[in-house]
N, C-alpha and C. Protein backbone atom coordinates (compact mmCIF):
# COMPACT_ATOMS: atom_id res chain seq x y z
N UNK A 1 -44.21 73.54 222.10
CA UNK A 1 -45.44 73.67 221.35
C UNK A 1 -46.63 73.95 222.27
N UNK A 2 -46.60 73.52 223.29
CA UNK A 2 -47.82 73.64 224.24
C UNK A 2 -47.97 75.01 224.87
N UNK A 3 -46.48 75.67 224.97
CA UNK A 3 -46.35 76.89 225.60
C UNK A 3 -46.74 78.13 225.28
N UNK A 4 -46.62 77.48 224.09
CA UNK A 4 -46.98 78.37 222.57
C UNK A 4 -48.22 78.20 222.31
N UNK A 5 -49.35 77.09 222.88
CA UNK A 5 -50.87 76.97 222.71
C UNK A 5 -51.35 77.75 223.54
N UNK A 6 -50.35 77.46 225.08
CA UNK A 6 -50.98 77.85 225.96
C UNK A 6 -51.08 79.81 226.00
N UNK A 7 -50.16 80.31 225.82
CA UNK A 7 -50.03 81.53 225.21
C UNK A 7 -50.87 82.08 224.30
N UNK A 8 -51.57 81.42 223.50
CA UNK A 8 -52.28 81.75 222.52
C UNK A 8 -53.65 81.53 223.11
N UNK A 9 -53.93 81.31 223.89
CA UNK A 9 -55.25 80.90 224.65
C UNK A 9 -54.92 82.14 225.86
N UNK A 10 -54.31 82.04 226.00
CA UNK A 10 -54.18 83.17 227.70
C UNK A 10 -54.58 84.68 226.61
N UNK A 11 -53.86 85.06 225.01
CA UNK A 11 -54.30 86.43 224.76
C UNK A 11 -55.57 86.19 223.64
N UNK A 12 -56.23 84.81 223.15
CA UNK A 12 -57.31 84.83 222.96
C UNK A 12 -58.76 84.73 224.20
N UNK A 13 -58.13 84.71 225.65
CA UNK A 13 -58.88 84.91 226.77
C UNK A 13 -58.79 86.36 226.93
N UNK A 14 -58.21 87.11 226.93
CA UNK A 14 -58.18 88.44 227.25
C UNK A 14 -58.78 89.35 226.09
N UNK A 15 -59.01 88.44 225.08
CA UNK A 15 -59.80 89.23 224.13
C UNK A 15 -61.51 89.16 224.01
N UNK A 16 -61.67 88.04 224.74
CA UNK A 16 -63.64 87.63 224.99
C UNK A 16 -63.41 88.94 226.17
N UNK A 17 -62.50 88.95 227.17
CA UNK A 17 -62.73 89.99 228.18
C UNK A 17 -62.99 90.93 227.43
N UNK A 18 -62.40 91.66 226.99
CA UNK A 18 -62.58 93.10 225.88
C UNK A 18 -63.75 92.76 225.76
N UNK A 19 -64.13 91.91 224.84
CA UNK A 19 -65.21 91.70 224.01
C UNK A 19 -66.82 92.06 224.81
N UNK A 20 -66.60 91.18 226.43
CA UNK A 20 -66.92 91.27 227.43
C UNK A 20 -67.72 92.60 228.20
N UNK A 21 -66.76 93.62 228.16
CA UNK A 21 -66.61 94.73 228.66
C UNK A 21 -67.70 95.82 227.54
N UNK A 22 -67.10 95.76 226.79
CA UNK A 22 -67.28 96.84 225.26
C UNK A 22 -68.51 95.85 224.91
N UNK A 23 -69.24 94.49 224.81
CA UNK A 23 -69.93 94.60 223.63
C UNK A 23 -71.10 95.22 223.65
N UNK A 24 -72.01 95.24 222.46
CA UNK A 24 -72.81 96.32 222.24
C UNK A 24 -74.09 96.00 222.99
N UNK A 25 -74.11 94.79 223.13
CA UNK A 25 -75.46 94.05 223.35
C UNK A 25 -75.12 93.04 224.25
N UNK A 26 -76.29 93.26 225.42
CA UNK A 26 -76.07 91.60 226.32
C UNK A 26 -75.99 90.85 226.31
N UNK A 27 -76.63 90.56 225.06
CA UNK A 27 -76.38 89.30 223.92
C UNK A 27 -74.66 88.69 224.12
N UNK A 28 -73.70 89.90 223.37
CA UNK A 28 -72.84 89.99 223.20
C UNK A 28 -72.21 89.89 224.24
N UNK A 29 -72.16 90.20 225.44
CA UNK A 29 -71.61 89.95 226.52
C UNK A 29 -71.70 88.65 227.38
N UNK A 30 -73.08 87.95 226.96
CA UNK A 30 -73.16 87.14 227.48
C UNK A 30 -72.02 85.66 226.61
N UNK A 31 -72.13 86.23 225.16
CA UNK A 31 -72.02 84.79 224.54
C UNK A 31 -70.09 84.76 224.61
N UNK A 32 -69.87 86.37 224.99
CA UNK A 32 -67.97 86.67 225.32
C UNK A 32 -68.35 85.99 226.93
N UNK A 33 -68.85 86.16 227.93
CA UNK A 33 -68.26 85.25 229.18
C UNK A 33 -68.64 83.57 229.00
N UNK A 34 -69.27 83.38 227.73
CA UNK A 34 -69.19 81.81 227.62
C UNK A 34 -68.35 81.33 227.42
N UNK A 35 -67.38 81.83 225.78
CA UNK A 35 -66.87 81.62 225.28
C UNK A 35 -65.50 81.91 225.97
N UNK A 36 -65.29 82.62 227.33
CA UNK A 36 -64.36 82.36 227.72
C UNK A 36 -64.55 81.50 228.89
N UNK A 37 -65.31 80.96 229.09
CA UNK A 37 -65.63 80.32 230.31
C UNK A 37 -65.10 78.57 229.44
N UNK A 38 -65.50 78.76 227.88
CA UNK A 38 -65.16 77.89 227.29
C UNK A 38 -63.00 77.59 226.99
N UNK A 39 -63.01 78.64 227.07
CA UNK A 39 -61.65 78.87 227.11
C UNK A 39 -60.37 78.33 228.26
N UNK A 40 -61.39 79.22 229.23
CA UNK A 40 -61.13 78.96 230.96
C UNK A 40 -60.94 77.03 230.82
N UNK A 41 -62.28 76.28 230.43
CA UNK A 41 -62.04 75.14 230.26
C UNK A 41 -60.90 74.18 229.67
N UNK A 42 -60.54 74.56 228.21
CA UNK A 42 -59.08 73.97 227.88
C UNK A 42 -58.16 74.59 228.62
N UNK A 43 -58.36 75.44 229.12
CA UNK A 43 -56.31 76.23 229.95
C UNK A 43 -56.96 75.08 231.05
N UNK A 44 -57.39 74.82 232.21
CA UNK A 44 -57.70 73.88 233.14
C UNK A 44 -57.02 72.43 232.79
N UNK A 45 -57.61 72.15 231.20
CA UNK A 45 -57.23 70.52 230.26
C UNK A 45 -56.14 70.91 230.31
N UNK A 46 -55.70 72.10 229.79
CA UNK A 46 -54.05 72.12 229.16
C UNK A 46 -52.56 71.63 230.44
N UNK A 47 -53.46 72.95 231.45
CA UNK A 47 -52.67 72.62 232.43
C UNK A 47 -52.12 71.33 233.43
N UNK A 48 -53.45 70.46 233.10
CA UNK A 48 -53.14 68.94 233.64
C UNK A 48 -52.72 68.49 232.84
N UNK A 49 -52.71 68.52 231.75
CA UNK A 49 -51.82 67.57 231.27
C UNK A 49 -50.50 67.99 230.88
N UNK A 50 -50.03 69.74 231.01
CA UNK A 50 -49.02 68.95 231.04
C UNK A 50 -47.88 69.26 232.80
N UNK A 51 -49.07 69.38 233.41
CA UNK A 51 -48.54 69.33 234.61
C UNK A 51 -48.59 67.67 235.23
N UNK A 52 -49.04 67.14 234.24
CA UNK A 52 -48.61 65.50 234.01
C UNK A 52 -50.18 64.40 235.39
N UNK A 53 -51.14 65.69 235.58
CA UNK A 53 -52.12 65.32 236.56
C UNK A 53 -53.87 65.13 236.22
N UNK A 54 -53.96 63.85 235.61
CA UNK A 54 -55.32 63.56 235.22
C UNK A 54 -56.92 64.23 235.82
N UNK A 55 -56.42 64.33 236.89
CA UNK A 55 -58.05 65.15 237.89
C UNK A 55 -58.04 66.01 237.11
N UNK A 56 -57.54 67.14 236.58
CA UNK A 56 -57.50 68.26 236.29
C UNK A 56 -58.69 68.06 235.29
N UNK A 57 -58.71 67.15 234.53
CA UNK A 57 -59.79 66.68 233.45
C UNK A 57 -61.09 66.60 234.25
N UNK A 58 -61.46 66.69 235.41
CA UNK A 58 -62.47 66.28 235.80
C UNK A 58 -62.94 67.05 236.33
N UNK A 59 -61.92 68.45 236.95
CA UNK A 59 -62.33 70.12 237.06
C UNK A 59 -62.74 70.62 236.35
N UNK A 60 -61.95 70.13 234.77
CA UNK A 60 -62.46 71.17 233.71
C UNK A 60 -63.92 70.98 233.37
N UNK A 61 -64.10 69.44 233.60
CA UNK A 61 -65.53 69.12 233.36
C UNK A 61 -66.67 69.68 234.04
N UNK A 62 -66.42 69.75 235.38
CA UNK A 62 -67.58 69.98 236.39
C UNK A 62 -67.34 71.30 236.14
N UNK A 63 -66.32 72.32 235.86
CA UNK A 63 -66.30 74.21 235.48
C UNK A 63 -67.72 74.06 234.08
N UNK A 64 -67.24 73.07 232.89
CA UNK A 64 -67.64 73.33 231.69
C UNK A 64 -69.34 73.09 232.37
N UNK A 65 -69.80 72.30 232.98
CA UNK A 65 -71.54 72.09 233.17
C UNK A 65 -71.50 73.50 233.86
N UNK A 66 -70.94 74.18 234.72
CA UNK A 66 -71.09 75.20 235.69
C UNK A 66 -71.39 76.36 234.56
N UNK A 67 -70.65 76.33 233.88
CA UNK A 67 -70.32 77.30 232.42
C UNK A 67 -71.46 77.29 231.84
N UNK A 68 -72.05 76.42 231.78
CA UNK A 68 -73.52 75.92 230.53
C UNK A 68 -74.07 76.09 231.38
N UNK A 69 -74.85 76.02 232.22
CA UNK A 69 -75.84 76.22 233.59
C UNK A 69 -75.76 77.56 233.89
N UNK A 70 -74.92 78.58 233.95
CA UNK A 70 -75.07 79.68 234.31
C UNK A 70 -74.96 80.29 232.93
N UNK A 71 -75.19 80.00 231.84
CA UNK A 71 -75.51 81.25 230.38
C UNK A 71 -76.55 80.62 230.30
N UNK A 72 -77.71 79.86 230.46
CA UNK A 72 -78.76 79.59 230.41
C UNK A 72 -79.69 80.35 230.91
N UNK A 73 -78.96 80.44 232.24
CA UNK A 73 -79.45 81.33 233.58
C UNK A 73 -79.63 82.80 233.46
N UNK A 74 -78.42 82.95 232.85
CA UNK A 74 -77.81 84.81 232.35
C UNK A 74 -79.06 84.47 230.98
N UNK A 75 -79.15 84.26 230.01
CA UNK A 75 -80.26 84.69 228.97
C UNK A 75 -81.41 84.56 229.37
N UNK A 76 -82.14 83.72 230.59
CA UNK A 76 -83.36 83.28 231.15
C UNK A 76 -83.57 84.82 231.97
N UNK A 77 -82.79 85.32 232.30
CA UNK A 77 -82.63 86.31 233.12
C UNK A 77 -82.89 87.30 232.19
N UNK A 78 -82.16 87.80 231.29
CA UNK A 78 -82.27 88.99 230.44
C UNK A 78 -83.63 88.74 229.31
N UNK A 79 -84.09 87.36 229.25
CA UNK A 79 -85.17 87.37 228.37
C UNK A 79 -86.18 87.74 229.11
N UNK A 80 -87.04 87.27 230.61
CA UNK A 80 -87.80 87.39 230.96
C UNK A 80 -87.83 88.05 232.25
N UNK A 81 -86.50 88.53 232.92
CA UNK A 81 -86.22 89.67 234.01
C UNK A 81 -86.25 89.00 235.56
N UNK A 82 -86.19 87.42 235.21
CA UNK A 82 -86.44 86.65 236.90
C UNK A 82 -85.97 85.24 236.13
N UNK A 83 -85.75 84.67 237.19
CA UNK A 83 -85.39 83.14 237.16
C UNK A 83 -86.37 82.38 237.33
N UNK A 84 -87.63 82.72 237.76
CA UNK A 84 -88.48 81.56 238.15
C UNK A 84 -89.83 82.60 238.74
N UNK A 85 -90.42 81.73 239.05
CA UNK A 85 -92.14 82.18 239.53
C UNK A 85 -92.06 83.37 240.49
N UNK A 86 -92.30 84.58 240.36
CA UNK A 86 -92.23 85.69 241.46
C UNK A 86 -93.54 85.62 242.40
């Protein structure tokens, strides 16, 4: 059953890529590398557990803030063209 989750997550990851690549709007591109960055996060969960190794939970965590911290960054960027005081 897991193999079969995990599978289903590896070709719903390759589809934010598409999504990624092709979408129409930066918008759109940005909210496809979240959403796989969100993705990226359970395959990390999936893989510890059932590679039977608890840390793995605590990678996925510190990826998922990394994940949220940098699409903040990416729309702060495309809304106003800089990160901070020029």
């Amino acid at each position: 059953m897991f193999d079969v989750a995990t599978l289903l997550l590896v070709i719903a990851m390759a589809l934010t890529l598409v999504r990624a690549v092709r979408g129409p709007t930066p918008y759109d591109r940005i909210l496809a590398v979240n959403v796989h960055g969100t993705m990226t996060v359970l395959l990390i969960a999936l893989a510890g557990f059932l590679t039977g190794r608890p840390d793995f939970l605590d990678l996925s965590l510190t990826y998922a803030l990394l994940n949220f911290v940098g699409t903040l960054a990416a729309l702060k960027f495309f809304k106003f063209g800089h990160l901070g005081e020029e």
